[in-house]
Each structure stands twice: as structure tokens, then as C-alpha cells.
Protein backbone atom coordinates (compact mmCIF):
# COMPACT_ATOMS: atom_id res chain seq x y z
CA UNK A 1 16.74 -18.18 8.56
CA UNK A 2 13.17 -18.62 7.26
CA UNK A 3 11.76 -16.17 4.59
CA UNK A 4 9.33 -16.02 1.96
CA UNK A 5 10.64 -15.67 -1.26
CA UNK A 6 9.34 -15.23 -5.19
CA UNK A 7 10.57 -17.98 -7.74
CA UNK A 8 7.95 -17.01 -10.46
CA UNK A 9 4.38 -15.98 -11.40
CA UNK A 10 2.30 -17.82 -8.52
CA UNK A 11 5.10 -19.46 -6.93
CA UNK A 12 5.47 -18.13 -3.50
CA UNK A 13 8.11 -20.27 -1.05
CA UNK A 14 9.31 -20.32 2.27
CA UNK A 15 12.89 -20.98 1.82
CA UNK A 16 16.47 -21.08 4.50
CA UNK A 17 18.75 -18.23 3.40
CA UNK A 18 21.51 -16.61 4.96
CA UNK A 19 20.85 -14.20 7.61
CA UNK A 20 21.58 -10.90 6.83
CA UNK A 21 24.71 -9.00 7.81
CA UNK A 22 25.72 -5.34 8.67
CA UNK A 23 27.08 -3.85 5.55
CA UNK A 24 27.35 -0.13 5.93
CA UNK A 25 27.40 1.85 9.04
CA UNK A 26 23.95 2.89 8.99
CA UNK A 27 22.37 -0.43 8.78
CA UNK A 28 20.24 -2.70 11.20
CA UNK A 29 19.33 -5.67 11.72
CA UNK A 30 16.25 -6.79 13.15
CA UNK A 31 14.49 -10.15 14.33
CA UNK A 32 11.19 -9.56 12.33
CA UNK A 33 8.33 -10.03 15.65
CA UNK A 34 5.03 -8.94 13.07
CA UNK A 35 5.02 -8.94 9.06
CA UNK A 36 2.27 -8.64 6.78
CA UNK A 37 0.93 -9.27 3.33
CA UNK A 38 -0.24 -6.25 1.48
CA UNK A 39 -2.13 -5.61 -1.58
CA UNK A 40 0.82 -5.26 -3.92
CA UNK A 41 2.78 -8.23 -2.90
CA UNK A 42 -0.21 -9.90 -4.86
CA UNK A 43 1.06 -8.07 -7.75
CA UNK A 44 4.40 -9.88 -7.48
CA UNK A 45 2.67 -13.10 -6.82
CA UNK A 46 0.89 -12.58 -10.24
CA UNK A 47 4.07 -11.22 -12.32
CA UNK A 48 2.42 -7.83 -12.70
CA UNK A 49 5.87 -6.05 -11.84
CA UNK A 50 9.21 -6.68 -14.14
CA UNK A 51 12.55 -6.96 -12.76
CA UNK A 52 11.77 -9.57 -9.69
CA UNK A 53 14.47 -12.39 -9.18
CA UNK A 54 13.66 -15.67 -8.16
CA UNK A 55 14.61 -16.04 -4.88
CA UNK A 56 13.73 -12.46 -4.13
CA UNK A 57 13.08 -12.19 -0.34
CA UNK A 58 9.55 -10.77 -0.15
CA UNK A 59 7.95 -8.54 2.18
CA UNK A 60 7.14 -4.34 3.24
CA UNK A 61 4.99 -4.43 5.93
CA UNK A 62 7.10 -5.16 8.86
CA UNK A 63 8.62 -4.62 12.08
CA UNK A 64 10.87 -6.03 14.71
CA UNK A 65 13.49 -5.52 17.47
CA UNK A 66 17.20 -4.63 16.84
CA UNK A 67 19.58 -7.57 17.08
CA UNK A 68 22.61 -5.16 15.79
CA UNK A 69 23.30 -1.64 14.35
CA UNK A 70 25.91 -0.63 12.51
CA UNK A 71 28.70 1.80 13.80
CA UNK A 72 26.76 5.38 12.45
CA UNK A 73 23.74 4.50 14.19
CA UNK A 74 22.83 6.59 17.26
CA UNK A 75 18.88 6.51 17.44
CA UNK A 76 18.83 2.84 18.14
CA UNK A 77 20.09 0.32 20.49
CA UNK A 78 20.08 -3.23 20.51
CA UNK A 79 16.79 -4.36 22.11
CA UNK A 80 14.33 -1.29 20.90
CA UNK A 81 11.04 -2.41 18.88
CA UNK A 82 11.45 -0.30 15.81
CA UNK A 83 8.45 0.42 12.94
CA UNK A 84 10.10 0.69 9.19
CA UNK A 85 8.54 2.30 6.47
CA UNK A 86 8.30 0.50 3.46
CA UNK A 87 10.70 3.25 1.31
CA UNK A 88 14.22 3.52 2.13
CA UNK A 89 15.12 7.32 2.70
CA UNK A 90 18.62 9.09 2.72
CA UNK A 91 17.71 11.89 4.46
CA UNK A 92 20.16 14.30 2.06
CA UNK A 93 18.99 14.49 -1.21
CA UNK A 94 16.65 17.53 -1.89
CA UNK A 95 13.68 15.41 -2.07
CA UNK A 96 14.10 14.25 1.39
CA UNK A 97 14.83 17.39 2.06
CA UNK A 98 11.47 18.56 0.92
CA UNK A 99 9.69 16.00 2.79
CA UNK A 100 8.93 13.80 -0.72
CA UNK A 101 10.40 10.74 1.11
CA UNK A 102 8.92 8.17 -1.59
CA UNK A 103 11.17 10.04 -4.14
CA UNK A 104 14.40 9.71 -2.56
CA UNK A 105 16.89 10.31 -5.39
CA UNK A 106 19.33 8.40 -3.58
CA UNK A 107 18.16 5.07 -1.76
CA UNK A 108 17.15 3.17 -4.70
CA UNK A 109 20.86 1.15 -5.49
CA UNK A 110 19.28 0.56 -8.88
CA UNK A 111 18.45 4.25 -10.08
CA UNK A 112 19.25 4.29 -13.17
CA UNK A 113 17.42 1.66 -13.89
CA UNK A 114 13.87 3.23 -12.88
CA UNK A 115 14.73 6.53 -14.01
CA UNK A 116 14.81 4.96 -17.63
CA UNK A 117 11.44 4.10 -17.10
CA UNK A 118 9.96 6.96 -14.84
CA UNK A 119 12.38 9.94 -15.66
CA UNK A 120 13.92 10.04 -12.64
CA UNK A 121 14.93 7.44 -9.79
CA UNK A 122 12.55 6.80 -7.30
CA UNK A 123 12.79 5.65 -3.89
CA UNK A 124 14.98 2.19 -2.82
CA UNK A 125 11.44 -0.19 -1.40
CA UNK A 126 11.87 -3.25 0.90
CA UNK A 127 11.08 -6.92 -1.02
CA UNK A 128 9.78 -5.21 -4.17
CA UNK A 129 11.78 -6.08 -7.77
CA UNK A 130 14.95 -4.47 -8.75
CA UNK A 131 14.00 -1.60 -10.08
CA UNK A 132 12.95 -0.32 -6.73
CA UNK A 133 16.48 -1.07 -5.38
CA UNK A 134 16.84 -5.18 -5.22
CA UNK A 135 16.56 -5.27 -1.37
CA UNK A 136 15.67 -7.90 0.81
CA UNK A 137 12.49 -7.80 2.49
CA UNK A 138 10.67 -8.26 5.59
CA UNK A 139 8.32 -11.32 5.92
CA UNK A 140 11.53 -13.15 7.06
CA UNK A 141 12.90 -13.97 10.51
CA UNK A 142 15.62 -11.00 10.27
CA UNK A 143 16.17 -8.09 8.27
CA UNK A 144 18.68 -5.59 7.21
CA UNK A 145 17.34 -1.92 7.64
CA UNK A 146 19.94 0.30 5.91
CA UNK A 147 19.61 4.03 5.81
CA UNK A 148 17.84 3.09 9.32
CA UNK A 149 18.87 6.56 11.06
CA UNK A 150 16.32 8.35 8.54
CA UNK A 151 12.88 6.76 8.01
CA UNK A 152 12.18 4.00 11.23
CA UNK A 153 10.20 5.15 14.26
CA UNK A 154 11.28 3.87 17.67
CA UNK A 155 7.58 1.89 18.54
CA UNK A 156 5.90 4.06 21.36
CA UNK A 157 5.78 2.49 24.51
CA UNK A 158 2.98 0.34 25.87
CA UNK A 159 2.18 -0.17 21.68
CA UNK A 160 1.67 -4.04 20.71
CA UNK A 161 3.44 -4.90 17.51
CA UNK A 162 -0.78 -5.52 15.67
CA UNK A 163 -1.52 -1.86 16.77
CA UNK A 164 2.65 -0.51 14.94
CA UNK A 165 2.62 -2.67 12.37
CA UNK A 166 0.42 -0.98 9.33
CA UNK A 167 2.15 2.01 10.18
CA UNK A 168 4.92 0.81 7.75
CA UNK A 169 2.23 1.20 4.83
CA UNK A 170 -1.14 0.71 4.40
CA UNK A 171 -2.26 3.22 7.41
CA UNK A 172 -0.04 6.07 5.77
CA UNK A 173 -1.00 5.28 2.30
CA UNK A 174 -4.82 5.47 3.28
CA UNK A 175 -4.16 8.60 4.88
CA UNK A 176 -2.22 9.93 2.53
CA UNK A 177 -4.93 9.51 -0.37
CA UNK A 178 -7.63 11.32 1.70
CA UNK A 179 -5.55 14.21 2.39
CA UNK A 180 -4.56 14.26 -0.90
CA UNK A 181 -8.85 15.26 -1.52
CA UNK A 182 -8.13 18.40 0.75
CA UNK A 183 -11.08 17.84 2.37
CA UNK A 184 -12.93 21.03 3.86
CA UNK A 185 -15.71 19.23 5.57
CA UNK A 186 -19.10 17.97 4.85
CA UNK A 187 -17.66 16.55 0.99
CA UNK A 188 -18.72 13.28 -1.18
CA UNK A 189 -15.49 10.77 -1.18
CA UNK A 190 -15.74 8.07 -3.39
CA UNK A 191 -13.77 4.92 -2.68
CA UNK A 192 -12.72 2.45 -5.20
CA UNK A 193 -11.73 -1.11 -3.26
CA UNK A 194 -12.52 -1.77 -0.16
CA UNK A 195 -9.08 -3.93 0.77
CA UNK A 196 -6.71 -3.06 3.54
CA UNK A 197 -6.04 0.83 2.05
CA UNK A 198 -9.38 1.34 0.65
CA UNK A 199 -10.61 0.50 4.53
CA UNK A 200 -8.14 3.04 5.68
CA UNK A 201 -9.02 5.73 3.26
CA UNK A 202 -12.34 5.36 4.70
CA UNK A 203 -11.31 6.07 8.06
CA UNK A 204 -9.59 9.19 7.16
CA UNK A 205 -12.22 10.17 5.06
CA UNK A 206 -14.32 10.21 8.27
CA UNK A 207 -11.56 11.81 10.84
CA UNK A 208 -11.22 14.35 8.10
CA UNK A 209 -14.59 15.44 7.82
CA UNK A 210 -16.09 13.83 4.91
CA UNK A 211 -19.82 14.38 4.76
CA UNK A 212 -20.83 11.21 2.85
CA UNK A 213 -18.02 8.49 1.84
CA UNK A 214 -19.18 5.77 -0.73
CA UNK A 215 -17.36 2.34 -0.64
CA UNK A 216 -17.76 0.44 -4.19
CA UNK A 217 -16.33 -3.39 -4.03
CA UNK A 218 -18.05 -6.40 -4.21
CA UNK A 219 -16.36 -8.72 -1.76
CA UNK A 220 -18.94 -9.63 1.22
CA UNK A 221 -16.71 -9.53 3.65
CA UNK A 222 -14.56 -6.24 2.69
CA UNK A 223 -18.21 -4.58 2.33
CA UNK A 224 -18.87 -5.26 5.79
CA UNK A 225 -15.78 -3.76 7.40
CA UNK A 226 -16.35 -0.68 5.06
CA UNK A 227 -19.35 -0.24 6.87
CA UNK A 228 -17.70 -0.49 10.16
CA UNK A 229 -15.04 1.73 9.16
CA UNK A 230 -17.63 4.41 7.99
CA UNK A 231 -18.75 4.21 5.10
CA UNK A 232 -22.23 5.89 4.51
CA UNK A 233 -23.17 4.19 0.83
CA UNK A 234 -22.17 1.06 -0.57
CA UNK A 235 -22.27 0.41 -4.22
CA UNK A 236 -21.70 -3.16 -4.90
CA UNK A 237 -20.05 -2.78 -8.41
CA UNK A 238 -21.24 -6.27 -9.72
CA UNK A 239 -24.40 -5.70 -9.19
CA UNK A 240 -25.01 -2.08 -9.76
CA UNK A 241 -24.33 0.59 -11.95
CA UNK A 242 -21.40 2.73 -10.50
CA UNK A 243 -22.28 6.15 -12.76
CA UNK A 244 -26.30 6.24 -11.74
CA UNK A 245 -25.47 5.51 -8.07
CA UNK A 246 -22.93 8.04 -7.48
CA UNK A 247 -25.54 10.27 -9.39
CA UNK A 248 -28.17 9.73 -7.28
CA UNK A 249 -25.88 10.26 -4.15
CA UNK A 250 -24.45 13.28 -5.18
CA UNK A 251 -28.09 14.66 -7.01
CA UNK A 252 -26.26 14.32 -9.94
CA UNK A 253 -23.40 16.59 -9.10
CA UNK A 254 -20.94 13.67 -9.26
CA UNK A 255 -18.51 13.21 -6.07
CA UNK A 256 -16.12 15.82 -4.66
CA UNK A 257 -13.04 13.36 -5.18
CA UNK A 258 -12.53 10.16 -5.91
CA UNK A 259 -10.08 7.89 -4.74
CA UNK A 260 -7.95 4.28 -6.38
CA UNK A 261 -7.53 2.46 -4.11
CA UNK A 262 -7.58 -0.84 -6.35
CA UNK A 263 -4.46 -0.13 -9.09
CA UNK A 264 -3.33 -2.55 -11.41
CA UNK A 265 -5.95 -4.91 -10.40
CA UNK A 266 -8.06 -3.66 -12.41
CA UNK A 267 -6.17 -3.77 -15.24
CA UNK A 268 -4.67 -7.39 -15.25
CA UNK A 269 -4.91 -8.64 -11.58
CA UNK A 270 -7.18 -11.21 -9.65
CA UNK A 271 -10.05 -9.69 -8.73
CA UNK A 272 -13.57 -8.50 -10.13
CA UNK A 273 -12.48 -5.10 -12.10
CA UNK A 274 -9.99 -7.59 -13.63
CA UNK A 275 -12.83 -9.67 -15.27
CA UNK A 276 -15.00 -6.86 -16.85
CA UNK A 277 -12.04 -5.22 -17.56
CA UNK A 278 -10.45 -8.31 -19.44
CA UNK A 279 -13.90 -8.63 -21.38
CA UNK A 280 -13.67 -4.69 -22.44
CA UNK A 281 -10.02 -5.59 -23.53
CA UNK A 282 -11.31 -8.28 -25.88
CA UNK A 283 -13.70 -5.70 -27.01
CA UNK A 284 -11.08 -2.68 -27.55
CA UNK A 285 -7.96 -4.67 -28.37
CA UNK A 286 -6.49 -2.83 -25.69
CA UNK A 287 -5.42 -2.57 -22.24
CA UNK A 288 -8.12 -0.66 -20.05
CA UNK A 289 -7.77 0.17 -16.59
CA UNK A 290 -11.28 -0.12 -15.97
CA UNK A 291 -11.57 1.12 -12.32
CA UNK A 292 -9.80 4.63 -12.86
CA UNK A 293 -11.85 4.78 -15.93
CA UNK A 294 -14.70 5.31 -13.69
CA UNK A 295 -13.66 6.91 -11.66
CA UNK A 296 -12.30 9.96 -14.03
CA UNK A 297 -16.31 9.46 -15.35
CA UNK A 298 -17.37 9.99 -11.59
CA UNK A 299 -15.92 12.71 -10.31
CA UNK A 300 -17.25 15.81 -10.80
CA UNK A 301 -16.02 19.10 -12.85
CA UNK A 302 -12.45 20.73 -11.47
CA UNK A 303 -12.71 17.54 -8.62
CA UNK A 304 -9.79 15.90 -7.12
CA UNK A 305 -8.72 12.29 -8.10
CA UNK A 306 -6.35 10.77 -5.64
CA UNK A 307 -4.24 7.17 -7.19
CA UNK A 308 -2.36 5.57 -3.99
CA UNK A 309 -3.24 2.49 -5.83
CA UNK A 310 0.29 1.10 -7.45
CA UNK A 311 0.51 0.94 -11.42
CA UNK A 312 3.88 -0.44 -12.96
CA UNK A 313 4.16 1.01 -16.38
CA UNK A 314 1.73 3.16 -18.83
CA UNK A 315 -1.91 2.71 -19.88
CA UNK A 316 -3.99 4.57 -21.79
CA UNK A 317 -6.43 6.94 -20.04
CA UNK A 318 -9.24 9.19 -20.72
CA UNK A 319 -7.30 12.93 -21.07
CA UNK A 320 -10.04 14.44 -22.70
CA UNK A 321 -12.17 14.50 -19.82
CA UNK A 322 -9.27 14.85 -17.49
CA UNK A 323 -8.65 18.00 -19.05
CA UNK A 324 -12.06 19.49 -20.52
CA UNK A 325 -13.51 18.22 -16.75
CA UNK A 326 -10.81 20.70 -15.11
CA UNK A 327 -9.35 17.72 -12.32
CA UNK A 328 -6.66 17.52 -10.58
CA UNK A 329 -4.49 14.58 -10.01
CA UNK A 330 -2.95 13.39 -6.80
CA UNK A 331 -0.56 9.93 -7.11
CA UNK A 332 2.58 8.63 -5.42
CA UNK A 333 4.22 6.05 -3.29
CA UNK A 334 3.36 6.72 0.27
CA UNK A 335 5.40 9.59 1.97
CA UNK A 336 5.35 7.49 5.16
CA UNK A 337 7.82 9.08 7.53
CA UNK A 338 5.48 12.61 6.91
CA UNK A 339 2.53 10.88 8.63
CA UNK A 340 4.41 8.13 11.41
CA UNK A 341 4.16 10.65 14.33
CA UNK A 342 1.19 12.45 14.14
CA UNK A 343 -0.67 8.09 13.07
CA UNK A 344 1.49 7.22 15.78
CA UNK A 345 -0.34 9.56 18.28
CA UNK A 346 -4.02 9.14 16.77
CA UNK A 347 -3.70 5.16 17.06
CA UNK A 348 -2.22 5.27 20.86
CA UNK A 349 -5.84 8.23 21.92
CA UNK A 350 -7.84 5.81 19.96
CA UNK A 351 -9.16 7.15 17.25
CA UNK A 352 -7.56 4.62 15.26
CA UNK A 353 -7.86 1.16 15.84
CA UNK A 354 -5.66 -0.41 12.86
CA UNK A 355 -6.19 -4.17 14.29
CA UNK A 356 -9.62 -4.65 13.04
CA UNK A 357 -9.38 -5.47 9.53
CA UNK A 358 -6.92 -8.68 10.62
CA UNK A 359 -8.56 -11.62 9.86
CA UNK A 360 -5.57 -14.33 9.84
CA UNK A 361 -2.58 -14.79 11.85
CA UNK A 362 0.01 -17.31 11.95
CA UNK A 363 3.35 -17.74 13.83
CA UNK A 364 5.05 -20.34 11.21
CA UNK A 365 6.32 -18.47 7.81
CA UNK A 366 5.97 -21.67 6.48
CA UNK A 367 2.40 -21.38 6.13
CA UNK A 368 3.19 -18.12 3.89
CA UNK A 369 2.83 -20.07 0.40
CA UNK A 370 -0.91 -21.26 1.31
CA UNK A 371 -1.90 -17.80 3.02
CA UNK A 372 -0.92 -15.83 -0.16
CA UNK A 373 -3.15 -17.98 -2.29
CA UNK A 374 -6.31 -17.51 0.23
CA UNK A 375 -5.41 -14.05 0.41
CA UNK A 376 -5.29 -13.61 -3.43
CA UNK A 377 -8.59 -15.57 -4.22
CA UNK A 378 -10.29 -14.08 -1.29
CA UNK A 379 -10.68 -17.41 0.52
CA UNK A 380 -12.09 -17.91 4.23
CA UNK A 381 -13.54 -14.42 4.58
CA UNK A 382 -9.51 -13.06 4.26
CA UNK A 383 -8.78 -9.59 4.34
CA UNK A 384 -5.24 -9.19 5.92
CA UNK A 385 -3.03 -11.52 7.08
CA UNK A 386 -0.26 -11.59 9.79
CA UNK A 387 2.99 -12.74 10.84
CA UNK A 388 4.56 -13.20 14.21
CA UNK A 389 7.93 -15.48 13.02
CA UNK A 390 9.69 -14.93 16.17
């Protein structure tokens, strides 16, 4: 089969593999119909996360129909469209059992490994580096699902695969950073990035209540689908001062909560934090993670500060006014099988429309190599980009 695989820092390749095989009883396999690259796969592309492979089969955002289930599996039969969350969940360890299903003790086959580095294991991921598990991902023609009686959602009928597919990330993740804020109603949410999750934090920022929500990016393009998705202020960061805006939106009280939706970007990735934060590191002699920075600055006493954006190791932050400021803290992985229902239902009465921050589509994985590039330099007005390979 075709798939996209990683064979080094910006050298992204459609390669023929072996198809992948049943090899417990609660796998599946499915013919990938829709895959998609997100935000983080960028931080692959750039060798921002240790412990890929090359020949790594990338890929977290996808979905398909089952070709053939292994013997344990009863919620599935051959033919059904099925949606797969990017974590791999057991379904028996006690955080499963809690409902923490990004911090499955038991999914990730390389546990040990990540609890050396995070204290405890963490959740097995799909096409994301070893220490999240090793497995194979999705932006391929086929796929092996294991655990798959536990986290995938049967696609509800009449659903096209555009309107499923960001349920297997970026619609829970910008969901889950908003209710993270524990919005009340009429609050200031302030957004940093304005990519694929920052567009759906905005959107749940608005179903949620928010009384003003304040986009800051500085791509053209991502600025205008913030608008659309409801934002009330944009603060284009490269040409304004983020502090005195959010100051003059809030009358100085600083915003309710703030929200990262950017990550390591801005501390060593491809886009504009990554260039004033690179000239602050030449300044410093240290690393700086220059968005988060400002946001800690931004938020206002006891506030909320909500990180879906991914970070891969530590950095030095500002604890003094995390702590004399009072705020609270809200990170994690995406507990995506929490929100797949209740997503499921608001996408299929409307409310959300997750198709409208597509901008490129292709049938041919072989085109992969060239669309990560645009995608990672922003090329040709892209925002998100699509696969149909079957």
C-alpha cells in the first residue's frame, strides 16, 4: 500500500509498505477513505519530537471503513465507516476508567519509555514517535486500529467522511481547551493561533457563551476564518502590541482565560512566534516559549490558562507570576472519546460545520510530500489539507 512516511527532519515520503495485518483480537483494519494533516505532524516534519524512525508511517487524523476485525471485536462489522481518535485507549486501566482517556496507562507499547520522561506512561498515539507507542498511522491506504472496541465511533448515518473526520482531533481538542476556561457566560477568551484548533477553540468559545473572544495570529488567511468562526477582536501580533490590546479590550482587567493554541511553535517551529522568539533566544541564551510567555502576562489575576497546544520536553516559564497572579493551569492530550457523542450530535443539528476551514484536497497520497511543505510555509492561502486515498 501507499503511505506517507518520516525519513528525517523535512523529509516527508510517500512510500509502498506492507499492508497491515490483524495481530490481536481486538484489532481492525480499515481502508483509510479521509486523512488529514494536523498541526503537530509539522512538528515531526521539523524534528521537534525525539524518538521518530525513519520510515515511521505518519498520520492521526483519520478515518475509514472496516476491511477486517479481529476475533474480540463485536461493535464492528466489516463494511461500517468508523471515526478513530487519535489516542489508543484500553478501556481497563483506572484512567480510562476515570474518563482521562489521553492517559491510558496501558495503550502506549512503549511506557516505560515516556514515563522516564513524564513520570508516568501516557497514552499509545497513532503515527506519532515511539515514545507515544511506535504505531503506524493513518494517512495511508489501510490501517490497523487495535484496542478498536474502546475509543472509535461507528460514523452516524447520512455523515460524509469531511463533516467525521476532525472528530479524531482537532474538533475535540478545540473543545476541550474552551471548556477547560469554565466559561460562565459573557467572559474575555483570548486565543493564541488561529490554525485548525485555534479556529475551533473559537467556535466553542462562542457555543459556550464567551462574551468577547480575541484571535491573535498574523496569517491573512487564518485571520479571516477567525472572523468567520467568531471572533470579535483581532490582534495581528506582528504588527501590534499583544499586552496594550488585550488591555484596552478588557479596560485593563486583562482576559478571563487565555488559551495555546500554537505550542512548540513558538519555541523552535516554522512560524512567526518562532522568529521573535529565536531573536529573544539570542538575547537570553535561552530557550523561550514566547507565545505562553504572553499569554501568562495576559491573563488576568486567579484566571484560567488552558495549553492544548503540544510541547515535547521542558522549558523554562514564568512561575513567579503563575503563582503570585493566583492561575490555574489546564493542559493535556485531547480526551477525545469524552466529547465524540455529544460533537457528533452538535455537527449533524448544525451548529458545527467542521468543513470550512478545508482549503486543499487531494485523492493521490503521493502528492503528500509537496502538501506538507505548502502546509508548513503557509503557501497558497493553506490552512488544512485533506486526503481521500481510496
Amino acid at each position: 500500500m501507499k503511505a506517507l512516511c518520516w525519513h528525517g527532519r523535512g523529509d516527508i515520503r510517500c512510500d509502498t509498505v506492507p499492508d497491515p495485518t490483524i495481530e490481536d483480537a481486538r484489532d481492525v483494519i480499515l481502508k483509510v477513505t479521509a486523512c488529514a494533516i494536523c498541526g503537530s505532524d509539522l512538528h515531526l516534519m521539523d524534528g521537534q519530537m525525539p524518538t521518530m524512525e525513519s520510515g515511521d508511517i505518519l498520520g492521526h487524523e483519520f478515518m475509514g471503513e472496516v476491511v477486517d476485525t479481529g476475533s474480540a471485536i463485536s461493535t464492528f462489522k466489516k463494511g461500517d465507516r468508523v471515526v478513530v481518535p487519535f489516542n489508543i485507549n484500553c478501556g481497563e486501566c483506572r484512567m480510562c476508567r476515570l474518563g482521562n482517556w489521553s492517559c491510558c496507562l496501558r495503550s502506549n507499547r512503549n511506557g516505560e519509555m515516556a514515563a522516564k520522561m513524564f513520570g508516568y506512561p501516557t497514552a499509545g498515539l497513532f503515527g506519532y514517535a515511539h515514545i507515544t507507542g511506535g504505531y503506524a498511522g493513518g494517512q495511508a491506504e489501510y490501517v490497523r486500529v487495535p484496542m478498536a472496541d474502546v475509543a472509535p465511533m461507528k460514523v452516524p448515518e447520512g455523515m460524509d467522511d469531511e463533516h467525521a473526520l476532525f472528530l479524531t482531533d482537532i474538533l475535540p481538542t478545540g473543545w476541550q481547551a474552551i471548556d477547560h476556561c469554565d466559561l460562565e457566560g459573557g467572559e474575555i477568551v483570548a486565543i493564541w493561533g488561529a490554525g485548525p484548533v485555534g479556529l475551533f477553540a473559537i467556535k466553542s468559545a462562542v457555543i459556550k457563551g464567551a462574551g468577547r473572544i480575541i484571535a491573535i495570529d498574523t496569517v491573512p488567511e487564518r485571520i479571516a476564518l477567525a472572523r468567520q468562526a467568531g471572533a470579535t477582536d483581532i490582534i495581528d501580533f506582528a504588527k501590534e502590541d499583544v499586552m496594550e490590546r488585550i488591555k484596552e479590550i478588557s479596560s485593563g482587567q486583562g482576559a478571563d482565560c487565555v488559551v495555546d493554541c500554537v505550542g512548540m511553535e513558538s519555541v523552535a517551529g516554522h512560524g512567526m512566534f518562532s522568529v521573535v522568539s529565536a531573536i529573544q533566544e539570542k538575547l537570553t541564551s535561552n530557550q523561550r516559549p514566547y507565545a505562553l510567555e504572553q499569554m501568562i502576562q495576559a491573563v488576568r489575576p486567579c484566571g484560567i490558562v488552558s495549553i492544548p497546544g503540544v510541547y515535547a520536553g521542558p522549558i523554562p516559564i514564568n512561575m513567579g507570576a503563575l503563582v503570585q497572579k493566583g492561575l490555574t493551569i489546564k493542559s493535556g492530550q485531547t480526551h477525545v472519546k469524552r466529547y465524540l457523542e455529544p460533537l457528533a450530535k452538535l455537527i449533524q443539528d448544525g451548529t458545527i460545520d467542521p468543513t470550512f476551514l478545508i482549503t486543499h484536497r487531494s485523492t493521490k497520497l503521493e502528492d503528500g510530500p509537496e502538501l506538507y511543505k505548502t502546509f508548513r510555509d503557509k503557501k497558497d492561502n493553506c490552512v488544512k489539507v485533506v486526503f481521500h486515498p481510496n
